[in-house]
PDB file of N, CA and C in Angstrom:
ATOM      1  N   UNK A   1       0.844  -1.181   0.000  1.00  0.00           N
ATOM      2  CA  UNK A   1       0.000   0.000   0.000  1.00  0.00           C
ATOM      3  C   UNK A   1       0.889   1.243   0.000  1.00  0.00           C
ATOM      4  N   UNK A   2       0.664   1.849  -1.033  1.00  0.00           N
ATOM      5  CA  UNK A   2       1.443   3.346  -0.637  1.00  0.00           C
ATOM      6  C   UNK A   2       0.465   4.540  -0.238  1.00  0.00           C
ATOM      7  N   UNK A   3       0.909   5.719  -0.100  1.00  0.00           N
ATOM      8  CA  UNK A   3      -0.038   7.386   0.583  1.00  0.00           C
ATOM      9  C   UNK A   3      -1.301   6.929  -0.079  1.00  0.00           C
ATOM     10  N   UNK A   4      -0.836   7.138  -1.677  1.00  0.00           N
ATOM     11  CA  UNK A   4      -1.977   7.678  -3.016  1.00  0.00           C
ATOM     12  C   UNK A   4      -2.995   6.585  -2.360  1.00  0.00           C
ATOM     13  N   UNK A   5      -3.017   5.371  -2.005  1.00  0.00           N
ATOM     14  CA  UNK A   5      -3.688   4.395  -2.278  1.00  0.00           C
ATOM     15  C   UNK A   5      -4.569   4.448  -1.124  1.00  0.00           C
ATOM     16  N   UNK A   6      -4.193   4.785   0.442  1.00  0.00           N
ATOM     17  CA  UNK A   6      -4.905   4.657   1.817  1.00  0.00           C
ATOM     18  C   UNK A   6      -5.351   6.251   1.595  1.00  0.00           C
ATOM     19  N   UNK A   7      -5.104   7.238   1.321  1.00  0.00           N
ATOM     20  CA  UNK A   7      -5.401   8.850   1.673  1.00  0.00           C
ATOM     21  C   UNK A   7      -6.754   8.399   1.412  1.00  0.00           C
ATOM     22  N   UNK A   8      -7.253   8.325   0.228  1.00  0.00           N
ATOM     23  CA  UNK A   8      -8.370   8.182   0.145  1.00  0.00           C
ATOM     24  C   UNK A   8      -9.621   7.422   1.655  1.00  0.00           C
ATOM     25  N   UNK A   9      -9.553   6.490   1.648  1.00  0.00           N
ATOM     26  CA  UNK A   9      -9.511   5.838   2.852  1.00  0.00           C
ATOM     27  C   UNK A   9      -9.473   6.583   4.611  1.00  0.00           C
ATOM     28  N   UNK A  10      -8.330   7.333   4.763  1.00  0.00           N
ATOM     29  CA  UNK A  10      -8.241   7.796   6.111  1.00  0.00           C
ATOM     30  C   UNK A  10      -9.197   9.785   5.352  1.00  0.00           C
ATOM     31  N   UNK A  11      -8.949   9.840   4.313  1.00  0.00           N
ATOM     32  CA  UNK A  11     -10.376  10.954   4.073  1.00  0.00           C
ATOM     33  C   UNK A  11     -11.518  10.673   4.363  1.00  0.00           C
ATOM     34  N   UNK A  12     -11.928   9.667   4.155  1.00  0.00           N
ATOM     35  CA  UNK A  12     -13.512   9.633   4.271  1.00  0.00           C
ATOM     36  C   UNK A  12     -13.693   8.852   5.804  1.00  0.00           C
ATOM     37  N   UNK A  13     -12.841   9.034   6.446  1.00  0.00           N
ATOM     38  CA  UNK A  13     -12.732   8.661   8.448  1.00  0.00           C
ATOM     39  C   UNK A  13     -12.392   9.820   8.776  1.00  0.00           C
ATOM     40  N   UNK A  14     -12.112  11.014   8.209  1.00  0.00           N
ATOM     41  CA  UNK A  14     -11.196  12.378   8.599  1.00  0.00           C
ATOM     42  C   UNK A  14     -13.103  12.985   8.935  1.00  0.00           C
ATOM     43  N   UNK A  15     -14.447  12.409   8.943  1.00  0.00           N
ATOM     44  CA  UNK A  15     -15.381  13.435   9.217  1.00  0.00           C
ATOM     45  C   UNK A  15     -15.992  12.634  10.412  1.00  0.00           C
ATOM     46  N   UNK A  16     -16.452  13.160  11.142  1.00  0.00           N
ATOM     47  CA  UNK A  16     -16.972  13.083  12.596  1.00  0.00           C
ATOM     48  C   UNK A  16     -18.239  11.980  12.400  1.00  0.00           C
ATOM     49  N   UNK A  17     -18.953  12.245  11.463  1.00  0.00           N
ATOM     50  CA  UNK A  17     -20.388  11.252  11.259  1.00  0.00           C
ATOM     51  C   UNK A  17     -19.729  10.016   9.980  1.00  0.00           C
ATOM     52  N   UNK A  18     -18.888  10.162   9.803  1.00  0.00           N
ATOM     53  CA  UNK A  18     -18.594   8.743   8.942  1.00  0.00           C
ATOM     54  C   UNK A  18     -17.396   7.965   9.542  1.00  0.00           C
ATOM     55  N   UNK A  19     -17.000   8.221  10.936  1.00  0.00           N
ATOM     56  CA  UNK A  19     -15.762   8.173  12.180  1.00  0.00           C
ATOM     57  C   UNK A  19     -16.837   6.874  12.615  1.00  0.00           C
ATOM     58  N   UNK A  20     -17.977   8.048  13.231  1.00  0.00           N
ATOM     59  CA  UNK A  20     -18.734   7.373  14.129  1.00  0.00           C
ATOM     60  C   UNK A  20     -19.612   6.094  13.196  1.00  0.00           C
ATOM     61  N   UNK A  21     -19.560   6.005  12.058  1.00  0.00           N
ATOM     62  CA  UNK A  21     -20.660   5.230  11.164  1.00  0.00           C
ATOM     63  C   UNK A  21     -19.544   4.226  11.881  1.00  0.00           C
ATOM     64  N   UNK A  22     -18.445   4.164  10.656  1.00  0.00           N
ATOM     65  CA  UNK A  22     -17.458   3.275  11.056  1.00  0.00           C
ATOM     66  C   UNK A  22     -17.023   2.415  11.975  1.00  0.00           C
ATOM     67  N   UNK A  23     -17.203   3.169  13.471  1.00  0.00           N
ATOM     68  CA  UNK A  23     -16.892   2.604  14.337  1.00  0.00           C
ATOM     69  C   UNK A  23     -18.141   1.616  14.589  1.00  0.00           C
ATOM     70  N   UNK A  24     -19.284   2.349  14.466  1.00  0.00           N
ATOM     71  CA  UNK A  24     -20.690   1.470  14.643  1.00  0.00           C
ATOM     72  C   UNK A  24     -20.767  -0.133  14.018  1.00  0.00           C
ATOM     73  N   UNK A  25     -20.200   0.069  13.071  1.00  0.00           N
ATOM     74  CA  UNK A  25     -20.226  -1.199  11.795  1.00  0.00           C
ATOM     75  C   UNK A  25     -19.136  -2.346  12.126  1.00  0.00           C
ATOM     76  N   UNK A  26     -17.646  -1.573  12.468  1.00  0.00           N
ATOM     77  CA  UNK A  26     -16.522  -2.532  13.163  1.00  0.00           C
ATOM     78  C   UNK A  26     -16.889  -2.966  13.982  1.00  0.00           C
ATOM     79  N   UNK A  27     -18.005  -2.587  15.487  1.00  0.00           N
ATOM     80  CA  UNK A  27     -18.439  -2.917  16.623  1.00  0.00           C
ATOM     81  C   UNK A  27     -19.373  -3.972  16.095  1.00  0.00           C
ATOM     82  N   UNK A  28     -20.297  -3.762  15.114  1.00  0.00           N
ATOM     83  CA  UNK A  28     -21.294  -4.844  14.903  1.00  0.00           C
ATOM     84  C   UNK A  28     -20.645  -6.254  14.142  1.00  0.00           C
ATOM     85  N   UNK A  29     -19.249  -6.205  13.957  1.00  0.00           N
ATOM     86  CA  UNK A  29     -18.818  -7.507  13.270  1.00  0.00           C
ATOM     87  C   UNK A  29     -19.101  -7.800  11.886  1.00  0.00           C
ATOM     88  N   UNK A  30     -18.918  -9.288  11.747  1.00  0.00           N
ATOM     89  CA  UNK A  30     -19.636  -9.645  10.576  1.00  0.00           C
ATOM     90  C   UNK A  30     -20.633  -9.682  10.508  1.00  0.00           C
ATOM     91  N   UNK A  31     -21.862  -9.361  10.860  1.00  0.00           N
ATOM     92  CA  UNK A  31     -23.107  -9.605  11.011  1.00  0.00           C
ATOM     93  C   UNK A  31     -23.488  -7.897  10.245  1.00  0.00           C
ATOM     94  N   UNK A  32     -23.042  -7.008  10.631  1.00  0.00           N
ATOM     95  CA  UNK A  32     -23.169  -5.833   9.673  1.00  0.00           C
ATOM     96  C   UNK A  32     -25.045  -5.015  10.371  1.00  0.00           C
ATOM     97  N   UNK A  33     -25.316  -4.058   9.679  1.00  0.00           N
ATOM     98  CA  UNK A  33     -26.170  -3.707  10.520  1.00  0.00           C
ATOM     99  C   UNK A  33     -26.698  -3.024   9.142  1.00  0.00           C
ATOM    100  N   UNK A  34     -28.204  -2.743   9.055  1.00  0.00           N
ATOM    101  CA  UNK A  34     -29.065  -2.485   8.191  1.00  0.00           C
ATOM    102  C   UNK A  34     -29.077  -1.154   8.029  1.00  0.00           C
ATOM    103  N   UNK A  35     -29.444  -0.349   7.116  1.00  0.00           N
ATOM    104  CA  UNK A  35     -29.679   1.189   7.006  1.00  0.00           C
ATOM    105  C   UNK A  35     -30.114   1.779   7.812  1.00  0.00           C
ATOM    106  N   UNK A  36     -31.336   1.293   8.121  1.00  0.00           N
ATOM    107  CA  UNK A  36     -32.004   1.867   9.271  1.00  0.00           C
ATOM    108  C   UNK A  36     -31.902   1.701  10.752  1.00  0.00           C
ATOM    109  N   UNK A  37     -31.461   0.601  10.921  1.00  0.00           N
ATOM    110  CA  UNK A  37     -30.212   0.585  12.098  1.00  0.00           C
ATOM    111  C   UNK A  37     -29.287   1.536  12.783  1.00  0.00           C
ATOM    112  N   UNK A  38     -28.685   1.699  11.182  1.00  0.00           N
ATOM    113  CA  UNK A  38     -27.433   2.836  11.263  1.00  0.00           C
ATOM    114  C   UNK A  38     -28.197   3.903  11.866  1.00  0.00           C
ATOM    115  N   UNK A  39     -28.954   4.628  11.197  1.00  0.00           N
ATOM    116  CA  UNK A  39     -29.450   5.996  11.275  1.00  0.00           C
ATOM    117  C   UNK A  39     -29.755   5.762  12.436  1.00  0.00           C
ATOM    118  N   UNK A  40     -30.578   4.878  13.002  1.00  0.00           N
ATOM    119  CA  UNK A  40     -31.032   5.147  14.368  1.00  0.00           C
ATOM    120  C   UNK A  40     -29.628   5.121  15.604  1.00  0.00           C
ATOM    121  N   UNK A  41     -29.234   4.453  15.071  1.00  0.00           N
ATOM    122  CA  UNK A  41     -28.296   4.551  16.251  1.00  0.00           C
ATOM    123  C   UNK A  41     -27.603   5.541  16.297  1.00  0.00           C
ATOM    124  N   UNK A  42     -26.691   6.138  15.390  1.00  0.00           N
ATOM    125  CA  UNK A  42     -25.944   7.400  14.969  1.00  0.00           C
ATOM    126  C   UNK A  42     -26.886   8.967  15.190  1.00  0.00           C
ATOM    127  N   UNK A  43     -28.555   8.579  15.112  1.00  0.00           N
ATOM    128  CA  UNK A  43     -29.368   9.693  14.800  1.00  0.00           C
ATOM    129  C   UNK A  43     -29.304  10.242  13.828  1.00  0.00           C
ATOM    130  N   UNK A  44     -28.893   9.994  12.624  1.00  0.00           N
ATOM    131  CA  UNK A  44     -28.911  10.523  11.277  1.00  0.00           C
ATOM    132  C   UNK A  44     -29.791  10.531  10.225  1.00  0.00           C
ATOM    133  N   UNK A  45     -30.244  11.675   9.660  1.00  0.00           N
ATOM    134  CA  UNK A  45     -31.745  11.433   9.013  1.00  0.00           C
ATOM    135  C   UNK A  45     -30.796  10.779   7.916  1.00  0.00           C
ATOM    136  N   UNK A  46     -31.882   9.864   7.166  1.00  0.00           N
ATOM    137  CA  UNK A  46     -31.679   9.117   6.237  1.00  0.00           C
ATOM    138  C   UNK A  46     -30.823   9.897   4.740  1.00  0.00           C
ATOM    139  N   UNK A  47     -30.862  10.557   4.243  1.00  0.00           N
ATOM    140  CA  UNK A  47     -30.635  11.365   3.058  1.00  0.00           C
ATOM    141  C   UNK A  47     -28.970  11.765   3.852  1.00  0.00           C
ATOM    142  N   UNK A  48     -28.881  12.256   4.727  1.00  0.00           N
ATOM    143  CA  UNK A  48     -27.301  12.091   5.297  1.00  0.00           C
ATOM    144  C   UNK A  48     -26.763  11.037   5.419  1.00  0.00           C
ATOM    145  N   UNK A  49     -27.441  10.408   6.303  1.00  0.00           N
ATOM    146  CA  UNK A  49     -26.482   8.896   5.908  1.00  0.00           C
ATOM    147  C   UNK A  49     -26.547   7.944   4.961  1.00  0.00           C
ATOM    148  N   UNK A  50     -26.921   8.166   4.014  1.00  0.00           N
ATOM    149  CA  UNK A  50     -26.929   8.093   2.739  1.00  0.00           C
ATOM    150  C   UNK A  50     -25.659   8.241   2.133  1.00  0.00           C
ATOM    151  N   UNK A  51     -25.412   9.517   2.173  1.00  0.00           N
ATOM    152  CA  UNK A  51     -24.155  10.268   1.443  1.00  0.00           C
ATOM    153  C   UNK A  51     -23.509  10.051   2.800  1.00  0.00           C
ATOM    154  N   UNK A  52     -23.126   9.525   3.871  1.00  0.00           N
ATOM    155  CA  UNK A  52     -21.566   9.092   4.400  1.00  0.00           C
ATOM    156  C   UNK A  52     -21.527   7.970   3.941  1.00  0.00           C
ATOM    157  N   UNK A  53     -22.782   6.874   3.982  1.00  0.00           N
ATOM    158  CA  UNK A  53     -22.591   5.401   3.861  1.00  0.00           C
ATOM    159  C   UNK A  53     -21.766   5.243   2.179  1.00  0.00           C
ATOM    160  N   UNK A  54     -22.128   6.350   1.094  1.00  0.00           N
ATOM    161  CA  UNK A  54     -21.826   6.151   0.219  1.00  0.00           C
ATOM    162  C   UNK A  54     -20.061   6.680   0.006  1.00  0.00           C
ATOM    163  N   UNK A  55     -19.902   7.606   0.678  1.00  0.00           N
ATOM    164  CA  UNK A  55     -18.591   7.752   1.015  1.00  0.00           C
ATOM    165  C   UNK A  55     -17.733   6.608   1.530  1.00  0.00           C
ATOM    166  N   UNK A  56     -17.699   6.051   2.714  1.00  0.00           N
ATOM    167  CA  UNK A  56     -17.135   4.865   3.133  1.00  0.00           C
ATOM    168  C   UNK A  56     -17.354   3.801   1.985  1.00  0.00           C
ATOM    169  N   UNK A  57     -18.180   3.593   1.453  1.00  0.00           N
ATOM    170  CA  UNK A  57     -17.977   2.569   0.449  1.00  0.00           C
ATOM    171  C   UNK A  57     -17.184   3.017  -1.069  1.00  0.00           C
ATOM    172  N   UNK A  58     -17.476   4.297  -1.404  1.00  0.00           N
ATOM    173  CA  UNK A  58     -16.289   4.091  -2.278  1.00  0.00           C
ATOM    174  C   UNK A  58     -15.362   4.416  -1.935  1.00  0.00           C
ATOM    175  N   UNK A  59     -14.610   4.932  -0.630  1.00  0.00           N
ATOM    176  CA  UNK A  59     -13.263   4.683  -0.037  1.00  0.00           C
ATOM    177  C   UNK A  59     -12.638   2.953   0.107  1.00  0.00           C
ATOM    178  N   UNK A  60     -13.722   2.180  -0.128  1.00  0.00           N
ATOM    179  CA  UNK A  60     -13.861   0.731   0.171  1.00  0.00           C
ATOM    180  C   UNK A  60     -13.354   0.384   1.803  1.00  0.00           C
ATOM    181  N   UNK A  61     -14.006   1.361   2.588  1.00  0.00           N
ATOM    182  CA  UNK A  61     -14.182   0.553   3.998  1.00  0.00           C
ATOM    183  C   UNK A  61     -15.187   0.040   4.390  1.00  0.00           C
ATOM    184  N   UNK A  62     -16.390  -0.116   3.314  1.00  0.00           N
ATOM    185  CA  UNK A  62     -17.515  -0.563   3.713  1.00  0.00           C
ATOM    186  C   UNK A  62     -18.054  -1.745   2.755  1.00  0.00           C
ATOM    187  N   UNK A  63     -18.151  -2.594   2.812  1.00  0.00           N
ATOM    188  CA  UNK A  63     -19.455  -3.319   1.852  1.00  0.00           C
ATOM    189  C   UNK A  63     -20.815  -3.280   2.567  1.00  0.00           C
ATOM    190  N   UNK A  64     -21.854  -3.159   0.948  1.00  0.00           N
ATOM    191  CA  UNK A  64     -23.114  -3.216   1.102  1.00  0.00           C
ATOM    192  C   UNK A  64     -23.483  -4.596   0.479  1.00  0.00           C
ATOM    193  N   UNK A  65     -24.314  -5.369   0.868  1.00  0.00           N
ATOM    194  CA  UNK A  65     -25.643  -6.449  -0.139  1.00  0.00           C
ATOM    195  C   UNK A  65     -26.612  -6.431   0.750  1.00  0.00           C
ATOM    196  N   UNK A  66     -27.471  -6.516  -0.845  1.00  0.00           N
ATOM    197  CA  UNK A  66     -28.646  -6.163  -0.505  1.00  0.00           C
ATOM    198  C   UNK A  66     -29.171  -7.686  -0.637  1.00  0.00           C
ATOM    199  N   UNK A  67     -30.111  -7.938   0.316  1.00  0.00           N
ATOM    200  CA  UNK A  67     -30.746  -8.515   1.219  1.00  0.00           C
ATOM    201  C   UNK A  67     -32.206  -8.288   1.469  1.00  0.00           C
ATOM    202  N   UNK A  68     -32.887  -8.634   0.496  1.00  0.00           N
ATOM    203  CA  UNK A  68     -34.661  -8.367   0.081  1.00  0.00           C
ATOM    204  C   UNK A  68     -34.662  -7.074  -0.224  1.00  0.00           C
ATOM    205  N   UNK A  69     -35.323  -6.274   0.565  1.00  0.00           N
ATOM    206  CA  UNK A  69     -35.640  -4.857   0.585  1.00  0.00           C
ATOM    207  C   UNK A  69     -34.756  -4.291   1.306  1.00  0.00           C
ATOM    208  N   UNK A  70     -33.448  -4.502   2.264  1.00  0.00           N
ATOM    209  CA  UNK A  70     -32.809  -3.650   2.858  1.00  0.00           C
ATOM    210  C   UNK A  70     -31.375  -4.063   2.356  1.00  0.00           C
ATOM    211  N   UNK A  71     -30.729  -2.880   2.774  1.00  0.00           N
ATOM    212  CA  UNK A  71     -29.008  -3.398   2.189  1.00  0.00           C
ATOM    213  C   UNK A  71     -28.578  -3.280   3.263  1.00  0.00           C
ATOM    214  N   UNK A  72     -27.756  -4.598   3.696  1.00  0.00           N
ATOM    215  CA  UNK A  72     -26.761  -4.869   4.514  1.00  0.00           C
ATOM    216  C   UNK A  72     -25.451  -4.078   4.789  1.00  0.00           C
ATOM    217  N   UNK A  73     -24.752  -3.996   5.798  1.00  0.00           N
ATOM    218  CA  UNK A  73     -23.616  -2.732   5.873  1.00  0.00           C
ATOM    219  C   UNK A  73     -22.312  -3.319   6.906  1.00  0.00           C
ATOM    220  N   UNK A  74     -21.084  -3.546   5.844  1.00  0.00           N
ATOM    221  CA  UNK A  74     -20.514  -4.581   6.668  1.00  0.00           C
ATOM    222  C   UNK A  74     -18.995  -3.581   6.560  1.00  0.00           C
ATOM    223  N   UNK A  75     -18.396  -3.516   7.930  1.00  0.00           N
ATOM    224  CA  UNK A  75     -16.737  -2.856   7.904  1.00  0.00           C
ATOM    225  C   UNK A  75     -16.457  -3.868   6.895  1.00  0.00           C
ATOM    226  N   UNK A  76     -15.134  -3.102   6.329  1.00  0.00           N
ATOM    227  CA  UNK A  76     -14.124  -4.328   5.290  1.00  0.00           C
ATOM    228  C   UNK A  76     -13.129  -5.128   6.285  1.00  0.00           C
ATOM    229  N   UNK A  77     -12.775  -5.623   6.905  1.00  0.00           N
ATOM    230  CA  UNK A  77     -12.049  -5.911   7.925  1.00  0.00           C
ATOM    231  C   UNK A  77     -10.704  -5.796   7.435  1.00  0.00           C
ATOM    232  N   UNK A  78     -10.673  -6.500   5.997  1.00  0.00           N
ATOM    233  CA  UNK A  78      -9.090  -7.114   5.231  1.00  0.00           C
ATOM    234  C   UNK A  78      -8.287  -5.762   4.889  1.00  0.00           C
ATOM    235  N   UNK A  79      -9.494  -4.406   4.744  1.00  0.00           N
ATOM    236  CA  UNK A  79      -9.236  -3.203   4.440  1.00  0.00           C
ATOM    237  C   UNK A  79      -8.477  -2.404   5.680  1.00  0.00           C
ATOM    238  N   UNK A  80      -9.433  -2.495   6.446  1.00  0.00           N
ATOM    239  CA  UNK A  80      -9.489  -1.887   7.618  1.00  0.00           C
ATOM    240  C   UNK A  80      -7.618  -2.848   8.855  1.00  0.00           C
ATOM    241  N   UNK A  81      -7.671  -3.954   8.505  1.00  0.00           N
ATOM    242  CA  UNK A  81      -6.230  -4.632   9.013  1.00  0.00           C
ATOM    243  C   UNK A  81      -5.048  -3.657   8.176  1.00  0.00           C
ATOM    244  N   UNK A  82      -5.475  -3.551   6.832  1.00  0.00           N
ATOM    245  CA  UNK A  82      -4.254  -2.992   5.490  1.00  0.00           C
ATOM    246  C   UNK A  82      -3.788  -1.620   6.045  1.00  0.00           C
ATOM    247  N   UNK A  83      -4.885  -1.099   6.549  1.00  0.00           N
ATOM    248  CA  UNK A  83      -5.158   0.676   7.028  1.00  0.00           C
ATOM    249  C   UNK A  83      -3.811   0.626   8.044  1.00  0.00           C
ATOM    250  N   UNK A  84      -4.562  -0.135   9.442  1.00  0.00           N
ATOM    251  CA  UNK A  84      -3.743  -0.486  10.220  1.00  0.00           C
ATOM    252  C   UNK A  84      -2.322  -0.797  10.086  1.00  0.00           C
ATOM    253  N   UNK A  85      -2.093  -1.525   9.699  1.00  0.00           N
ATOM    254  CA  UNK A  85      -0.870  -2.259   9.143  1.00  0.00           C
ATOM    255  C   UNK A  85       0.257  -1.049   8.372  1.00  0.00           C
ATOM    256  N   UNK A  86      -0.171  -0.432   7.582  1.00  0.00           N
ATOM    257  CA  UNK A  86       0.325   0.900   7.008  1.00  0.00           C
ATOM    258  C   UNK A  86       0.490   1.812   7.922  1.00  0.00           C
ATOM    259  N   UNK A  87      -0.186   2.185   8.714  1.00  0.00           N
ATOM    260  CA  UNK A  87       0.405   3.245   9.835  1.00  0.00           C
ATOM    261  C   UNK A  87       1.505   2.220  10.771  1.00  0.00           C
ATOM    262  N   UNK A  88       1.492   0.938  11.321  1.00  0.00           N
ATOM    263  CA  UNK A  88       2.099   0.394  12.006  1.00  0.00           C
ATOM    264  C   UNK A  88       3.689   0.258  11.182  1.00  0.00           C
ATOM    265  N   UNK A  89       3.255  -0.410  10.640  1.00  0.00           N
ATOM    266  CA  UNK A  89       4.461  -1.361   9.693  1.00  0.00           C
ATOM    267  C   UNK A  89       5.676  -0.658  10.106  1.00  0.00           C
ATOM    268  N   UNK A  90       6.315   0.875   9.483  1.00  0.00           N
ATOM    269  CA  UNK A  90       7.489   1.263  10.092  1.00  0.00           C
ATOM    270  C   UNK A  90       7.454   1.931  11.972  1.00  0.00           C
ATOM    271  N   UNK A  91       6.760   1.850  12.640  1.00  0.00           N
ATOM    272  CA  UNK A  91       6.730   1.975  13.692  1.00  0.00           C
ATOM    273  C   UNK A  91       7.869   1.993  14.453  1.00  0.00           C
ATOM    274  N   UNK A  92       8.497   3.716  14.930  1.00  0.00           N
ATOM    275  CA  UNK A  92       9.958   3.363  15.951  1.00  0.00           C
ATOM    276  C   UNK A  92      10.852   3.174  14.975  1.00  0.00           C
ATOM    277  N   UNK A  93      10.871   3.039  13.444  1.00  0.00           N
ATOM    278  CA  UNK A  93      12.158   2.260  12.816  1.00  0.00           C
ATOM    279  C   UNK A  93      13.149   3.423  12.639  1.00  0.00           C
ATOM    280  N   UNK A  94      12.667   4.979  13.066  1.00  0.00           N
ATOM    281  CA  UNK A  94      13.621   6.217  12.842  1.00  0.00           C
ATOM    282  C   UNK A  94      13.488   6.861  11.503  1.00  0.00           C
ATOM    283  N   UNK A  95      14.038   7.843  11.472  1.00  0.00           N
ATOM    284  CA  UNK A  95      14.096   9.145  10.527  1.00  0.00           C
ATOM    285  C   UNK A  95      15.745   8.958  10.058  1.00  0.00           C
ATOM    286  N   UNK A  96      15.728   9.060   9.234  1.00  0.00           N
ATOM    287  CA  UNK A  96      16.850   9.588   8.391  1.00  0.00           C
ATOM    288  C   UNK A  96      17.047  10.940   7.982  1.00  0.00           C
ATOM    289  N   UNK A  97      17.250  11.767   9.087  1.00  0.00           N
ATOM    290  CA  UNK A  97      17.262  13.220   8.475  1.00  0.00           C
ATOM    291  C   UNK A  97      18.709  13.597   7.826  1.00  0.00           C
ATOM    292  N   UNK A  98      19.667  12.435   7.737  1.00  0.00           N
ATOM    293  CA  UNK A  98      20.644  13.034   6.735  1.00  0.00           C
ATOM    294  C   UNK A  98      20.568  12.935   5.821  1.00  0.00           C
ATOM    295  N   UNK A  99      19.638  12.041   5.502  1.00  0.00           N
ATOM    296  CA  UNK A  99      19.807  11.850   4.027  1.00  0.00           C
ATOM    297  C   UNK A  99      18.799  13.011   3.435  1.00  0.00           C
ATOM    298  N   UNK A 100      17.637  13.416   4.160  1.00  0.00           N
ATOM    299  CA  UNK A 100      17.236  14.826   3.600  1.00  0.00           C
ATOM    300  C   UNK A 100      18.183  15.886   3.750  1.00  0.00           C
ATOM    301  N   UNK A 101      18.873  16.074   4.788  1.00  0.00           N
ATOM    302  CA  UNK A 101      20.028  17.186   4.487  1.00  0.00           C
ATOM    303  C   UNK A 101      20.329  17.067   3.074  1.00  0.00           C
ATOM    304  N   UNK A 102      21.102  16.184   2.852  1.00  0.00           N
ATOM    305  CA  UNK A 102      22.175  15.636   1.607  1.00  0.00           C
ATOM    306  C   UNK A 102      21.253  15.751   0.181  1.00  0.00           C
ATOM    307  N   UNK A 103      20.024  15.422   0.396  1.00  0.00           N
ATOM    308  CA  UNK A 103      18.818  15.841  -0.819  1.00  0.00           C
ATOM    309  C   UNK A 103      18.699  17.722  -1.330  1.00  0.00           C
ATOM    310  N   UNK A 104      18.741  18.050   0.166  1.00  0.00           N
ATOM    311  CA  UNK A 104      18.186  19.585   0.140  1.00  0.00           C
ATOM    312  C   UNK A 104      20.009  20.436  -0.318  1.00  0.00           C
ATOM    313  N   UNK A 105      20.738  19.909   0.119  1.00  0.00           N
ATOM    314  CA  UNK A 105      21.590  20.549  -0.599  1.00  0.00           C
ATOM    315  C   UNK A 105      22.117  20.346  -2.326  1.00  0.00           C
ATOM    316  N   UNK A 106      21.998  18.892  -2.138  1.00  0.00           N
ATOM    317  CA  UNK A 106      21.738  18.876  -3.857  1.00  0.00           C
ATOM    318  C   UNK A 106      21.222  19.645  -4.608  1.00  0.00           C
ATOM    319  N   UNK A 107      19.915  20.079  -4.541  1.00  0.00           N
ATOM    320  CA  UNK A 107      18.773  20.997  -4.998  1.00  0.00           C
ATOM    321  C   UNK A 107      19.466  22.191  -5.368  1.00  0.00           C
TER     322      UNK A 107
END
């Protein structure tokens, strides 16, 4: 995973009501939680959470299926580990600020 590829991703978690969707959906597991679920729990009139739910999904932290008349709403988990994993991965491993010295004087 490089920046270009997660920015997208930690953008559409960068807003307060698609933070909290998120967290709602990771808490509910695989089992995922229905539209109207969401809204109620979050308090979000429908036509808003609409447009976050549709945000998180094309960031792809979310899958939807639909399921008779309602669509299902599931965290990506494999996404959501990748997210993780990318902020972790160099963790503590240090800065190399000489070698930006040695860049910036090149220039």
């Amino acid at each position: 995973m490089s920046e270009k590829t997660v920015a997208p991703a930690f953008a559409a978690l960068g807003h307060e009501a698609r933070l909290k969707i998120y967290r709602l959906l990771v808490k509910a597991g695989d089992e995922g939680l229905n539209i109207g679920d969401i809204g109620r729990l979050v308090g979000l009139p429908a036509s808003t959470l609409s447009h976050h739910l549709g945000t998180l999904v094309h960031a792809g932290l979310v899958k939807q299926e639909k399921q008779g008349r309602e669509t299902r709403n599931r965290a990506d988990f494999d996404v959501m580990r990748d997210l993780v994993g990318f902020i972790a991965d160099e963790c503590c491993s240090g800065v190399d600020l000489d070698a930006v010295r040695e860049q910036e004087t090149a220039d």
